[in-house]
Structure formats: structure tokens, C-alpha cells
C-alpha atoms as a PDB file:
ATOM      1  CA  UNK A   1      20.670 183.630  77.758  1.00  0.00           C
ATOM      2  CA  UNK A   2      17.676 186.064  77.596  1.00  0.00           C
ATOM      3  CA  UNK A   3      18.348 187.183  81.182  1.00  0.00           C
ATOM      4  CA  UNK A   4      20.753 187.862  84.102  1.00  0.00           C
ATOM      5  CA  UNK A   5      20.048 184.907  86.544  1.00  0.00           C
ATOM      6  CA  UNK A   6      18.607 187.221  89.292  1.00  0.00           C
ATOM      7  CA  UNK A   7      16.069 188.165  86.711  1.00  0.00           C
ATOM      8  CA  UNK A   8      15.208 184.183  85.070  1.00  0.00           C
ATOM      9  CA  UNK A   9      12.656 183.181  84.169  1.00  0.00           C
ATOM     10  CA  UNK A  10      10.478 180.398  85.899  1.00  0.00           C
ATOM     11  CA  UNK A  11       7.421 178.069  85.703  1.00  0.00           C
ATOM     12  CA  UNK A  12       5.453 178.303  88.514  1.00  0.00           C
ATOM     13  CA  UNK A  13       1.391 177.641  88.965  1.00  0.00           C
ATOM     14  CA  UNK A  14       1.568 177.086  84.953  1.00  0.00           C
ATOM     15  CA  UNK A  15       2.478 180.668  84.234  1.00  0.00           C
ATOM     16  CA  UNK A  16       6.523 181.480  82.888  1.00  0.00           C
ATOM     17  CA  UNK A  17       7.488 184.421  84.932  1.00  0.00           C
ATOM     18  CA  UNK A  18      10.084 186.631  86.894  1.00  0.00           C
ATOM     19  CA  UNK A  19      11.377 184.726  89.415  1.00  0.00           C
ATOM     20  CA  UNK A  20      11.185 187.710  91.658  1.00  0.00           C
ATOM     21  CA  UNK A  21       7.451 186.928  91.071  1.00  0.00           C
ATOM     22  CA  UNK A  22       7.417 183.471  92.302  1.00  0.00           C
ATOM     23  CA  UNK A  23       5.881 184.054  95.861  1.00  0.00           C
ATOM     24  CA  UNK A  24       4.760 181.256  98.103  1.00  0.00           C
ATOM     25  CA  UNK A  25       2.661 181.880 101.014  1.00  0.00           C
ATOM     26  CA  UNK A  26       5.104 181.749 103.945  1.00  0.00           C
ATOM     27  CA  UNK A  27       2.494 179.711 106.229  1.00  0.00           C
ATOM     28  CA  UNK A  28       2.208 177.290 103.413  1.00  0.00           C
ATOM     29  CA  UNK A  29       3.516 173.529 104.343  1.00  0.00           C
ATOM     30  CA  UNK A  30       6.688 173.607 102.320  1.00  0.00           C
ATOM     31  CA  UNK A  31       7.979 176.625 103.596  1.00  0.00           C
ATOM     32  CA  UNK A  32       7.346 175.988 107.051  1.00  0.00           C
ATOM     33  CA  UNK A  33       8.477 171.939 106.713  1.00  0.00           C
ATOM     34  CA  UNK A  34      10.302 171.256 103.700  1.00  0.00           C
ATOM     35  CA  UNK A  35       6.803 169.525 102.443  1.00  0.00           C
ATOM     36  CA  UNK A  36       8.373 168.929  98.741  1.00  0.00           C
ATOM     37  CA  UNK A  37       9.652 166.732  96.288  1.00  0.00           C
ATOM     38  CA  UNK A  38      12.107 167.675  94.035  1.00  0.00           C
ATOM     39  CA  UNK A  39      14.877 166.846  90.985  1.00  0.00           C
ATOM     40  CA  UNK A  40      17.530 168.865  90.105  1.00  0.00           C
ATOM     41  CA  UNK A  41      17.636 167.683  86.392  1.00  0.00           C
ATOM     42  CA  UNK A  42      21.165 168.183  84.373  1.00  0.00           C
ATOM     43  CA  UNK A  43      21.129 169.626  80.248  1.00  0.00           C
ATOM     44  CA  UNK A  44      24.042 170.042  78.659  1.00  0.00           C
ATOM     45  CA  UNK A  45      25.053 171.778  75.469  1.00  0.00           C
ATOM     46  CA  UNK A  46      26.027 169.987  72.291  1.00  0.00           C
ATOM     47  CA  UNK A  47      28.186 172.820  70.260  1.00  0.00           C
ATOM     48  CA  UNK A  48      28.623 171.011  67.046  1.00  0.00           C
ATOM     49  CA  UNK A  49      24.738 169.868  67.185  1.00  0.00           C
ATOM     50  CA  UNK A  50      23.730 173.507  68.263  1.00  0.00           C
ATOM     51  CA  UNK A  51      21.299 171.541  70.998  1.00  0.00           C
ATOM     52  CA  UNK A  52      20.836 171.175  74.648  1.00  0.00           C
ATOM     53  CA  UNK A  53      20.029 167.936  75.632  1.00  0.00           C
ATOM     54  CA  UNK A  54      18.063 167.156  78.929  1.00  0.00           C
ATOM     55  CA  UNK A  55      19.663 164.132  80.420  1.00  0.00           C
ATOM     56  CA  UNK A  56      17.580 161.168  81.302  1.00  0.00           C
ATOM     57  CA  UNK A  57      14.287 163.155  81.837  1.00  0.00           C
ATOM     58  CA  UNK A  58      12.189 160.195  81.989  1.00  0.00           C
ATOM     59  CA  UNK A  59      14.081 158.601  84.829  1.00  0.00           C
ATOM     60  CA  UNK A  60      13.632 161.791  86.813  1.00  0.00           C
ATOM     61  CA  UNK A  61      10.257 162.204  86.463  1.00  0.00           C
ATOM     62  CA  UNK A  62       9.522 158.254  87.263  1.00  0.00           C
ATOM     63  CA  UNK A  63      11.666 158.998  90.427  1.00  0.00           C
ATOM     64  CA  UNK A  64       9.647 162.464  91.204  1.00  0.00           C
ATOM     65  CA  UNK A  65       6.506 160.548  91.168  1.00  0.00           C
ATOM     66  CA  UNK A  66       7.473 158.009  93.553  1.00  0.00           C
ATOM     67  CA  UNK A  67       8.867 160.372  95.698  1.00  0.00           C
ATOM     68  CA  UNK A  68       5.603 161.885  96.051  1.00  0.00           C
ATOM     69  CA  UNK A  69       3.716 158.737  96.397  1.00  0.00           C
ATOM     70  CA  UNK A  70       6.349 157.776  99.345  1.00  0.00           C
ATOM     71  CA  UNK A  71       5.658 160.961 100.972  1.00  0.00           C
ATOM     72  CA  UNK A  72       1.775 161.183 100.237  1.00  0.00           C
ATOM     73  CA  UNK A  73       1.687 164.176  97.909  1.00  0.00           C
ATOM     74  CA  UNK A  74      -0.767 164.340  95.081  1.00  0.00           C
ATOM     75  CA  UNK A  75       0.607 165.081  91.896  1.00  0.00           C
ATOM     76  CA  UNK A  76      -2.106 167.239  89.501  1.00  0.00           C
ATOM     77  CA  UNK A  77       0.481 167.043  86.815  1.00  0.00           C
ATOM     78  CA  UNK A  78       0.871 164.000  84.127  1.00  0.00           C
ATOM     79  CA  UNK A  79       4.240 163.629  82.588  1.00  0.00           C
ATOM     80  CA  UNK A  80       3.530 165.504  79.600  1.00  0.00           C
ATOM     81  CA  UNK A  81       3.034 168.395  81.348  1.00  0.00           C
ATOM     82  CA  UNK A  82       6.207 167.919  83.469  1.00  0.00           C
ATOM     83  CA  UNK A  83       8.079 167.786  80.260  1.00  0.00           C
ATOM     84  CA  UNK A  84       6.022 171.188  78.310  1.00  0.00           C
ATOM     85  CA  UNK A  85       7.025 172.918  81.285  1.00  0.00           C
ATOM     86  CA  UNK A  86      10.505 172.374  81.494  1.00  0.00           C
ATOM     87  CA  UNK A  87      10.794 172.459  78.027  1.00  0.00           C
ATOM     88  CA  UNK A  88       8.890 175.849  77.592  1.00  0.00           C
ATOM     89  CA  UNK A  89      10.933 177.370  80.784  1.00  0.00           C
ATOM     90  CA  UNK A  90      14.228 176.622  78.953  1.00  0.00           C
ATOM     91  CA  UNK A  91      12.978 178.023  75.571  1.00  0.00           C
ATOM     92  CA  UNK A  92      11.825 181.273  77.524  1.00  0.00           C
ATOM     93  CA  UNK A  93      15.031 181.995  78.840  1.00  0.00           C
ATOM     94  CA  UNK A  94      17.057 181.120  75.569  1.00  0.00           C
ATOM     95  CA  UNK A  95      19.993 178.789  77.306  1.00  0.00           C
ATOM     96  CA  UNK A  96      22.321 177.461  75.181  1.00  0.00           C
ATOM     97  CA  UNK A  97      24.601 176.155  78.101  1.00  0.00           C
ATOM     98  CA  UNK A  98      24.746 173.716  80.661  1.00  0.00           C
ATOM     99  CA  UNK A  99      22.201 173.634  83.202  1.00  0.00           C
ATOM    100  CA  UNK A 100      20.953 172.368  86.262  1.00  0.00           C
ATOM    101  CA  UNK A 101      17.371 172.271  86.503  1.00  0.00           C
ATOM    102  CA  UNK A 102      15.455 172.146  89.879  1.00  0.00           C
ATOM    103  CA  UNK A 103      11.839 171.097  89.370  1.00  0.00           C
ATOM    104  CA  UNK A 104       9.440 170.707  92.615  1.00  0.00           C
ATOM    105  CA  UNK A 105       6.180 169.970  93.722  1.00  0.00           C
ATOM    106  CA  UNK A 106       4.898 171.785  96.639  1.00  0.00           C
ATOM    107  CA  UNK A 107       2.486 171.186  99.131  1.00  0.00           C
ATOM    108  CA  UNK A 108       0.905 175.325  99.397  1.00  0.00           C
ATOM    109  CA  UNK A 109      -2.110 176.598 101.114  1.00  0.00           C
ATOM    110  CA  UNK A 110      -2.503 176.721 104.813  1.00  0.00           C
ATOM    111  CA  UNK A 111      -2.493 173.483 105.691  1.00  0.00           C
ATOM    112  CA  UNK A 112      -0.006 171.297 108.002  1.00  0.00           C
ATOM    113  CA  UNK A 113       2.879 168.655 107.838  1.00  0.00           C
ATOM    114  CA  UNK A 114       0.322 166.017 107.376  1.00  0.00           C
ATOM    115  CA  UNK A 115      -1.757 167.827 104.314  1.00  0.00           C
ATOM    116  CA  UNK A 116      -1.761 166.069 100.791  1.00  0.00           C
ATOM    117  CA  UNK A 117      -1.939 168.984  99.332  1.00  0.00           C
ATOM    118  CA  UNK A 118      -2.891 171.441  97.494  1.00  0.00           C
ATOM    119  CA  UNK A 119       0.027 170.516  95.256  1.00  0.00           C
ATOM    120  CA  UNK A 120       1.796 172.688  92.568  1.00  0.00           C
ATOM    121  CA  UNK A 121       5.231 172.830  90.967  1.00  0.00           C
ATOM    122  CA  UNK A 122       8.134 175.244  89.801  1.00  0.00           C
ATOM    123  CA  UNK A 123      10.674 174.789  87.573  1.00  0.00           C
ATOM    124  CA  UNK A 124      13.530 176.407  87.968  1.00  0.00           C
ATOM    125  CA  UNK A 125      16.919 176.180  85.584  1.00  0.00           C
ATOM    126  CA  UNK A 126      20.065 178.127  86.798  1.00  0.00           C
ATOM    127  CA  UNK A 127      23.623 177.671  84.546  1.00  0.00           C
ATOM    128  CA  UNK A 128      25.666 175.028  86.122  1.00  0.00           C
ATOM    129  CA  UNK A 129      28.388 177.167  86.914  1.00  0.00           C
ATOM    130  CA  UNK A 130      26.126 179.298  89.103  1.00  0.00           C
ATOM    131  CA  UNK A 131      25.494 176.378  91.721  1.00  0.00           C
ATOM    132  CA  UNK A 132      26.868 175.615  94.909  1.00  0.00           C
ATOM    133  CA  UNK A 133      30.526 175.930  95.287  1.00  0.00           C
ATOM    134  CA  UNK A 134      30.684 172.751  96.793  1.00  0.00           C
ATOM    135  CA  UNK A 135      29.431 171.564  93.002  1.00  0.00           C
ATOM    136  CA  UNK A 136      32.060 173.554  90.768  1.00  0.00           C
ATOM    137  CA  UNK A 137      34.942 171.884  92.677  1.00  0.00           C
ATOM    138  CA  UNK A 138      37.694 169.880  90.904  1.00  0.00           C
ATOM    139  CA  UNK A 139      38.702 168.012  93.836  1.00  0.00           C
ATOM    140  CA  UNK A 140      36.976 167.403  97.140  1.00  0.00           C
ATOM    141  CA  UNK A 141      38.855 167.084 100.290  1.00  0.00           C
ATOM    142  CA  UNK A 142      35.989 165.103 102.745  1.00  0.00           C
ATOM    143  CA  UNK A 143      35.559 163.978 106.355  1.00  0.00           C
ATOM    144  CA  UNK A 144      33.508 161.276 107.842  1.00  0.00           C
ATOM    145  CA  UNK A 145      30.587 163.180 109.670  1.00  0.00           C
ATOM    146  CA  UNK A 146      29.476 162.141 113.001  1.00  0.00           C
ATOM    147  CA  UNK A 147      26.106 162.512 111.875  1.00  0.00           C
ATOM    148  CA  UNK A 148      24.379 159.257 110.782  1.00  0.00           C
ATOM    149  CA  UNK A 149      22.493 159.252 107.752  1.00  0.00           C
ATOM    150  CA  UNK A 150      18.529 159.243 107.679  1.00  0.00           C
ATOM    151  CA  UNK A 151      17.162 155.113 107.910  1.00  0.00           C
ATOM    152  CA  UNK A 152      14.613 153.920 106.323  1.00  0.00           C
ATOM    153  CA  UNK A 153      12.822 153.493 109.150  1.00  0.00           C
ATOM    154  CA  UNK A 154      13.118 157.085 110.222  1.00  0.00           C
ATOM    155  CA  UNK A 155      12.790 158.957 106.968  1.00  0.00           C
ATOM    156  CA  UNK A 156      13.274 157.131 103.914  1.00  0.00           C
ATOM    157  CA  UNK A 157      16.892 158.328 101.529  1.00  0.00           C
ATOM    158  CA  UNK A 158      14.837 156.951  98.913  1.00  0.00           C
ATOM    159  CA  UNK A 159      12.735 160.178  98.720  1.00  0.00           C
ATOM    160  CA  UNK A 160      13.977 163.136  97.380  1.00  0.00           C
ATOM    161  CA  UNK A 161      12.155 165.671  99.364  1.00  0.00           C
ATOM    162  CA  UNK A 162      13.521 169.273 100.948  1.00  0.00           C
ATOM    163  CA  UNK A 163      13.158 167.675 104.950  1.00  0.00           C
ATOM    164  CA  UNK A 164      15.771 164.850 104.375  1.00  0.00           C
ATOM    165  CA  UNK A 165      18.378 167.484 102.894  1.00  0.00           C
ATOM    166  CA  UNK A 166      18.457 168.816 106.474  1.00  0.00           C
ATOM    167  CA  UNK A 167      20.239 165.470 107.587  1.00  0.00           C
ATOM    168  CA  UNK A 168      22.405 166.415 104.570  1.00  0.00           C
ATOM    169  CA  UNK A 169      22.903 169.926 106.231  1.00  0.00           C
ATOM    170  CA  UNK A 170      24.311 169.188 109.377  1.00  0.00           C
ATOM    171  CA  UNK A 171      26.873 166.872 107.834  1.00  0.00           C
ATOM    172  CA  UNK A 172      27.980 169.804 105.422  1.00  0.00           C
ATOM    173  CA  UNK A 173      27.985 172.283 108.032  1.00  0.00           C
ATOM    174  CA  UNK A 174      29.607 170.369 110.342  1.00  0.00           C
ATOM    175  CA  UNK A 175      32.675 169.503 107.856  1.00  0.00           C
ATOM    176  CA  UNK A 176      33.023 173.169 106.546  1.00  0.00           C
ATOM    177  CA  UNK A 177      33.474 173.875 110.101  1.00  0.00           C
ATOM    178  CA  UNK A 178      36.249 171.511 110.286  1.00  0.00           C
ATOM    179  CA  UNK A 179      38.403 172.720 106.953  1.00  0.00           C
ATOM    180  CA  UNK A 180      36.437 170.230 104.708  1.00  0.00           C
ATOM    181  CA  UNK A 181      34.585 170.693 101.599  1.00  0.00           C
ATOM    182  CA  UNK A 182      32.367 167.923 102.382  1.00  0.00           C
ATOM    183  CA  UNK A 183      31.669 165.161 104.186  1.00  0.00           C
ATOM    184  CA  UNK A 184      30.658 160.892 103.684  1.00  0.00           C
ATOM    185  CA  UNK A 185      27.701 160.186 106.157  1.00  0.00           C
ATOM    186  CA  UNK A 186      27.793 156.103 107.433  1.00  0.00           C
ATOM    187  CA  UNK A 187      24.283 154.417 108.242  1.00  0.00           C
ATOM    188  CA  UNK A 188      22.982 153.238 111.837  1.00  0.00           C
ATOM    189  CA  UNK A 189      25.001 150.446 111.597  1.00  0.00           C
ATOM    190  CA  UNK A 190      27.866 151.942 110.732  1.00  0.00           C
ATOM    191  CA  UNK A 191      28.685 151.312 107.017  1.00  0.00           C
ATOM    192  CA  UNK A 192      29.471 153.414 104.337  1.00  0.00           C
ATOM    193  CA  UNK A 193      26.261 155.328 103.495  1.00  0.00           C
ATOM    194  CA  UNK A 194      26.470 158.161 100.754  1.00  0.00           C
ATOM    195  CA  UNK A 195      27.619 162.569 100.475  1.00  0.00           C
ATOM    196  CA  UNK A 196      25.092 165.305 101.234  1.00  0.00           C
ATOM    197  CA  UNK A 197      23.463 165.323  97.553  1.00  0.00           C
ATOM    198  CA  UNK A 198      26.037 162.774  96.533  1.00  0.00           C
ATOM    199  CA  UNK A 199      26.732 158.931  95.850  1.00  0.00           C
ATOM    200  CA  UNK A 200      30.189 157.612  96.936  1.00  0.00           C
ATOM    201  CA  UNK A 201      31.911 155.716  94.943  1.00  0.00           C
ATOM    202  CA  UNK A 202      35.573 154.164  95.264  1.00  0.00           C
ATOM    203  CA  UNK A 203      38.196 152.290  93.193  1.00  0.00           C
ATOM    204  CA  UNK A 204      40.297 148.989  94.469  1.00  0.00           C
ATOM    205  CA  UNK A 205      42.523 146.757  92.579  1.00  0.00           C
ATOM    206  CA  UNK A 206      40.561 148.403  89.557  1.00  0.00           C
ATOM    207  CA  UNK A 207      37.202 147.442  90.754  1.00  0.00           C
ATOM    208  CA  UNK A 208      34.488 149.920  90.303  1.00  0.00           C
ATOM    209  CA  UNK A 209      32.635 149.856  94.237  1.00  0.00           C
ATOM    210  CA  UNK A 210      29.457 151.559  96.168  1.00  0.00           C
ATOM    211  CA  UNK A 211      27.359 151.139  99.132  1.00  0.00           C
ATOM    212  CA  UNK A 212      23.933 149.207  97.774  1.00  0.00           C
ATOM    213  CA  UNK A 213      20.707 151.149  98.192  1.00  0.00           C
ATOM    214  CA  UNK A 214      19.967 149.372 101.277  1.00  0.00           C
ATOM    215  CA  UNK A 215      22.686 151.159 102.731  1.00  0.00           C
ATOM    216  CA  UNK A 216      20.989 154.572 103.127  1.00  0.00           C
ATOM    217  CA  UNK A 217      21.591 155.348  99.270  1.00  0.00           C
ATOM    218  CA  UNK A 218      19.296 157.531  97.281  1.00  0.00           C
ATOM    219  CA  UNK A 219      18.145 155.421  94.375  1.00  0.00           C
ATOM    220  CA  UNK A 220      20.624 158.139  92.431  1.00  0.00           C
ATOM    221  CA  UNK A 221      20.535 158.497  88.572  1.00  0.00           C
ATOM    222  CA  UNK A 222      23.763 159.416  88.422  1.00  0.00           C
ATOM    223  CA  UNK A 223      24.710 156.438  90.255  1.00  0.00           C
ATOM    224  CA  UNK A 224      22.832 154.273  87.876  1.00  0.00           C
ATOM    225  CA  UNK A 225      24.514 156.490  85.416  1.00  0.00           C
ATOM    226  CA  UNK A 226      28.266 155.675  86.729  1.00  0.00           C
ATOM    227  CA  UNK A 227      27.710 152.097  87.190  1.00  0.00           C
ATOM    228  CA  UNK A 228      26.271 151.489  83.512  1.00  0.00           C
ATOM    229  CA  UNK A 229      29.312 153.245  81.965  1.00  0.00           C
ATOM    230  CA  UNK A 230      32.070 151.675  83.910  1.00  0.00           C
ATOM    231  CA  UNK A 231      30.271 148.096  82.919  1.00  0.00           C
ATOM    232  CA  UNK A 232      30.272 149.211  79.228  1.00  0.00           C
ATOM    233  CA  UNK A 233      33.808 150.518  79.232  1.00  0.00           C
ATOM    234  CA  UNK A 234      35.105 146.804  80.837  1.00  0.00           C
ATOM    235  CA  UNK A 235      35.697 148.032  84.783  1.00  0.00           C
ATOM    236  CA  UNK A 236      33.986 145.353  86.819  1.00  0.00           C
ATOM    237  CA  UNK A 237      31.418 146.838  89.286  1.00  0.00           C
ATOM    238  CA  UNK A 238      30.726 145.995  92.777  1.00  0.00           C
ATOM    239  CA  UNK A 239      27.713 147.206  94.867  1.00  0.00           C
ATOM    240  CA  UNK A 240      28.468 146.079  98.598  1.00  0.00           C
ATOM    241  CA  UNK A 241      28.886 147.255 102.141  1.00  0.00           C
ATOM    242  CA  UNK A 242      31.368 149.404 103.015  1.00  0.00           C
ATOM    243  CA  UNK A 243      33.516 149.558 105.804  1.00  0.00           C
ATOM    244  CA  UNK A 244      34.956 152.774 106.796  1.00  0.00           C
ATOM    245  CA  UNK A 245      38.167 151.758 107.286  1.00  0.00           C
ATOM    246  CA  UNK A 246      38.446 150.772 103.600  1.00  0.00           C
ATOM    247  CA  UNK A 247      37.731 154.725 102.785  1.00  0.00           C
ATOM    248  CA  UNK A 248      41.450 155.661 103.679  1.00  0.00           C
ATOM    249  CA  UNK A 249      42.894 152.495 101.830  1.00  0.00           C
ATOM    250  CA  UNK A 250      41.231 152.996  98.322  1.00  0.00           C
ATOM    251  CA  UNK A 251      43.342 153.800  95.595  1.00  0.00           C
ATOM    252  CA  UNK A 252      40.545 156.594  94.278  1.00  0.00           C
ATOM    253  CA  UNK A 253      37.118 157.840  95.204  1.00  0.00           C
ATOM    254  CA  UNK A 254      34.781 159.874  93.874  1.00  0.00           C
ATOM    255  CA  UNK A 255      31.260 161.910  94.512  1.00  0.00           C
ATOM    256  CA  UNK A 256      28.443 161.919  92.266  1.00  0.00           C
ATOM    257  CA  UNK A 257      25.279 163.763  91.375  1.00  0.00           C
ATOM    258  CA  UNK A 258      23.467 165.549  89.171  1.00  0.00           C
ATOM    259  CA  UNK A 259      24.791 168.796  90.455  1.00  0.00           C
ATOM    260  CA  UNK A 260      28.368 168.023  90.745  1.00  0.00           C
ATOM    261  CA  UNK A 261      29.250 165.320  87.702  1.00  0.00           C
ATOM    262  CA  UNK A 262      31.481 163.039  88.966  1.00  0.00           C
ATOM    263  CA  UNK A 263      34.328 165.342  91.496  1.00  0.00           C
ATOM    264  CA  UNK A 264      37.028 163.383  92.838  1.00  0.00           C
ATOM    265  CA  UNK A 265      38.030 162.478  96.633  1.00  0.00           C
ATOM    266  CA  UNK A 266      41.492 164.360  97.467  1.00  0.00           C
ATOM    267  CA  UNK A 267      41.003 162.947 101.259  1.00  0.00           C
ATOM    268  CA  UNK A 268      39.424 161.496 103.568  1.00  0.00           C
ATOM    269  CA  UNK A 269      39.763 162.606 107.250  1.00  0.00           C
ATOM    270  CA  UNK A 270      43.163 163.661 106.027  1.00  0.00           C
ATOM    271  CA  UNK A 271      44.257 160.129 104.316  1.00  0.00           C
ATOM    272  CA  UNK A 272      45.481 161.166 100.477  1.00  0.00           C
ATOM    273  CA  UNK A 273      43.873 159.512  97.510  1.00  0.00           C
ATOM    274  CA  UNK A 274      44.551 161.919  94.759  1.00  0.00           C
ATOM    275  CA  UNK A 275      42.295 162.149  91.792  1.00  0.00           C
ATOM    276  CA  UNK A 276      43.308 158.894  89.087  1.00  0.00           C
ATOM    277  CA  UNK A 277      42.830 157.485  85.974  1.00  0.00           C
ATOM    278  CA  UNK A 278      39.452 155.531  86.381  1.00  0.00           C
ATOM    279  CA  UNK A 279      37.682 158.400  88.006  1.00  0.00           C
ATOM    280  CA  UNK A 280      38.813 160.751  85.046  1.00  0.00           C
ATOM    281  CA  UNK A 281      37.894 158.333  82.548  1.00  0.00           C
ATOM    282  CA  UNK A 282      34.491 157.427  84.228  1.00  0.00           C
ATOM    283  CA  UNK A 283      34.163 161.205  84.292  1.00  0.00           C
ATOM    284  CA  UNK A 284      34.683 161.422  80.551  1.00  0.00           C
ATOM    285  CA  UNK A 285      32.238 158.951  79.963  1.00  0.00           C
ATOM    286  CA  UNK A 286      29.412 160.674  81.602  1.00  0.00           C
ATOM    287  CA  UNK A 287      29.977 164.477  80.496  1.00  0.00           C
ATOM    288  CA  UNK A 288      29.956 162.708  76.196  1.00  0.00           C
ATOM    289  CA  UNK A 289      27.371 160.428  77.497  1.00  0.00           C
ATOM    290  CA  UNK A 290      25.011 163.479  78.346  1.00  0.00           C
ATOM    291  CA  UNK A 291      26.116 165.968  76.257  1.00  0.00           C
ATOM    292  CA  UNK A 292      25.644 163.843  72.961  1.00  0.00           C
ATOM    293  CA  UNK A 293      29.087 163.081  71.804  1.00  0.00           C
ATOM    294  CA  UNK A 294      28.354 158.727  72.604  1.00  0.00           C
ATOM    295  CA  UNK A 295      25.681 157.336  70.071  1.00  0.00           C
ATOM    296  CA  UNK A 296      25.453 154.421  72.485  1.00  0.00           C
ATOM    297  CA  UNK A 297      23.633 156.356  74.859  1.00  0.00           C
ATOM    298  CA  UNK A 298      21.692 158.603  72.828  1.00  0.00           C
ATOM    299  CA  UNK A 299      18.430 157.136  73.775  1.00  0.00           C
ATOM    300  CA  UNK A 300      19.170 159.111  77.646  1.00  0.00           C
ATOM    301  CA  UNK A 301      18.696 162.346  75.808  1.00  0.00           C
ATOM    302  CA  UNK A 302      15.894 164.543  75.639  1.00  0.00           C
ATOM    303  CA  UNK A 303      16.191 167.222  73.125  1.00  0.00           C
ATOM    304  CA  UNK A 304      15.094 171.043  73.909  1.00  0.00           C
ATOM    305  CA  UNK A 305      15.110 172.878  70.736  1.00  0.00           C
END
């Protein structure tokens, strides 16, 4: 690494600079109402290859672009530049660790909440291990929040844009304010729904199960991620509705994102799972699958030098 992280370099406005230089105007749209769309894309170093590899770029930047069509945003980027900035960013600061890499577009100017644009973009990698605590956990103990997750009808979970991540806020702070690391939002019916940044997943009579996306779900990579693995490695998956009693009789659980992996589900509201031996081996599966080490998933990788 070229540079101490207070001193990284980013891409923003097509230039690679300081991100103490990286100024927005504070009366722009996305810093008075979230008006962004975002991934926080995951590389990971290959030691024995000497390589990072970007993990499933392609599928972020397909879900980036819907995002901003959801939301109305015009994108002046195509998806080569996405990738030559990202790529160029990463090269500039000379990682050869694991990252987690937030790329946004941004509506600036002086417009309002309903302005298309103008539109520009950042990219901004940070080392994995300097991300939210919540994210460097090894176990999670979690509480059902009595906030309800965002509907579809209100403001769609299927886009990934700074706004809905203050739904995902007041469940957090709500649960750190109760002794919990995190907390499991359920829909406005009152199903299973998914973490703040996170998929849920849990594990019964070694079945592989998780809330559908018409449950409130981000359409989650990682998710897609989990669910491909546990089919290729023989666990039978099941993508239903989820009661929330069923939450304090599973025999494991898990969270899941691009931030935090796959971290296990010590509790929920105080019932004991404890982490076990599908979660760890599911966990396994995704850290070779994205760092290289599985030849059957190669063709998720993206490399950077």
C-alpha cells in the first residue's frame, strides 16, 4: 500500500486524487438526500498467484445500473469506464490485500431530490480490515428490530442507494442501544426480511434457507453467491418465507454481504445458536471462491494486475 488510508487515493470526476481532495458541494442532492447509488465491491488477494482479484465485477455493475434506472439517475459512464476506474484507483494505491471497494454515482450540482442529475462517480477502496466493526466480527449476537423494513411500495430494497440505508440505520442504532451487534428487520407483513447491509440466512435439518426477494431482500450478490455454493457442495437450498418464530429454533444462522463475508448468528433476542459446521464450510467456500483458490468459479474473477 502506497499510502496511509487517511491519505488514499480516489477516483473522483475522472481524476485519481487525495481523498482529502474529494469535495462535494454540500447543497448538492446527495449530500443533502442520500441522492446515490452505490456498490461496495469485495477483491481479495491471491498470495501464491501474487494477484488481487475483483469479485464478480460484472454483476455489480449490472446491479449499479439498475439501481440508477430504478431511482432515475443518469449514468454518463459505460461499463468500461466503470471498470478503468476501479482498476486504475487500485493500481494507484498499490494494494496487495483484501479490499472493499465503494463505488457511487452521485447526483451533484444544486439541484433537488427530484433532479436526474448532473451525475458523477467516486471510487473509493479502503482494506477490509479497516471497515465497520460490525463487519470484522466473528460472531454476531442480533435482535429482531421493531423497525420494519423499507416495501416496495414505499422505497424499493431492490435499490442500492444511500436513502434506504437510513431504514438500515435505525435498526442498527436501535440494537447497539440494546447490547446487540446487530439486528434482523421483518417486512410489513411480518416475515423474515433481511440485516442492515446483510442477507439472512439459516440452517434446519441441514437445509440451506432465506427469505425470497419478495420479502424485502436486496437482490444481494453475496446471496446469489451463498446459494450457488451450498447447491454445488450438495446442501439443498430453500428460498421461502420466514416466520420469526423459526429464528430462535434454527440450528445455525448466518449474515451475509459484501462487507462482512459470511459472520455467523451467536443469538437471536437472546436464543443461542452458536456458530456450526455448514456456516463454516459455506464460509470456506466463498473466501477460495473469491480469492482464486476454486477453478470452478474462476470465471467470477476479475483480475487487477
Amino acid at each position: 500500500m502506497k499510502t496511509d488510508v487517511a491519505n488514499r487515493f480516489v477516483w473522483y470526476k475522472g481524476e485519481i486524487v487525495n481523498v482529502n481532495d474529494a469535495k462535494i458541494n454540500i447543497l448538492a442532492p446527495t449530500a443533502q438526500f442520500g441522492l446515490n447509488v452505490f456498490e461496495g465491491i469485495p477483491c481479495y488477494w491471491n498470495d501464491n498467484e501474487k494477484q488481487l482479484y475483483a469479485f464478480r465485477l460484472e454483476d455489480h455493475y449490472e446491479r449499479l445500473l439498475r439501481s440508477a434506472r430504478l431511482i432515475q439517475i443518469n449514468c454518463p459512464y459505460t461499463k468500461e469506464e466503470l471498470t478503468k476506474a476501479f482498476i486504475d484507483v487500485i493500481k494507484a494505491n498499490e494494494y496487495d490485500e483484501n479490499l472493499s471497494v465503494r463505488q457511487t454515482l452521485f447526483v451533484d450540482g444544486f439541484g433537488s431530490w427530484g433532479s436526474e442529475g448532473p451525475t458523477d462517480m467516486f471510487v473509493a477502496p479502503i482494506p477490509r480490515g479497516r471497515t465497520s466493526a460490525e463487519y470484522n466480527k466473528k460472531g454476531l449476537n442480533v435482535c429482531v428490530t421493531s423497525w420494519r423494513r423499507i416495501s416496495e411500495n414505499a422505497l424499493s430494497p431492490r435499490i442500492k442507494c444511500g436513502a434506504n440505508y437510513i431504514n438500515s440505520r435505525c435498526g442498527q442504532r436501535e440494537a447497539l442501544r440494546n447490547g446487540y451487534d446487530t439486528c434482523l428487520f421483518l417486512n410489513e407483513f411480518g416475515k423474515v426480511s433481511e440485516g442492515p447491509g446483510s442477507c439472512f440466512f439459516m440452517i434446519r435439518d441441514q437445509k440451506v434457507i432465506t427469505p425470497v426477494h419478495t420479502d424485502a431482500v436486496l437482490e444481494s450478490i453475496t446471496r446469489d453467491t451463498v446459494i450457488q455454493l451450498a447447491r454445488s457442495m450438495g446442501y439443498e437450498v430453500v428460498e421461502r418465507t420466514i416466520d420469526r418464530t423459526e429464528l430462535y429454533t434454527a440450528d445455525e444462522a448466518f449474515l451475509c454481504g459484501s462487507a462482512m463475508e459470511l459472520t455467523p448468528v451467536l443469538s437471536i433476542d437472546r436464543y443461542e445458536l452458536g456458530e456450526g459446521p455448514i456456516t463454516k464450510a459455506l464460509h470456506k467456500a466463498y473466501v477460495d471462491a473469491a480469492s482464486g483458490k476454486n477453478e470452478q468459479f474462476k470465471n467470477w474473477l476479475t483480475a487487477i494486475y
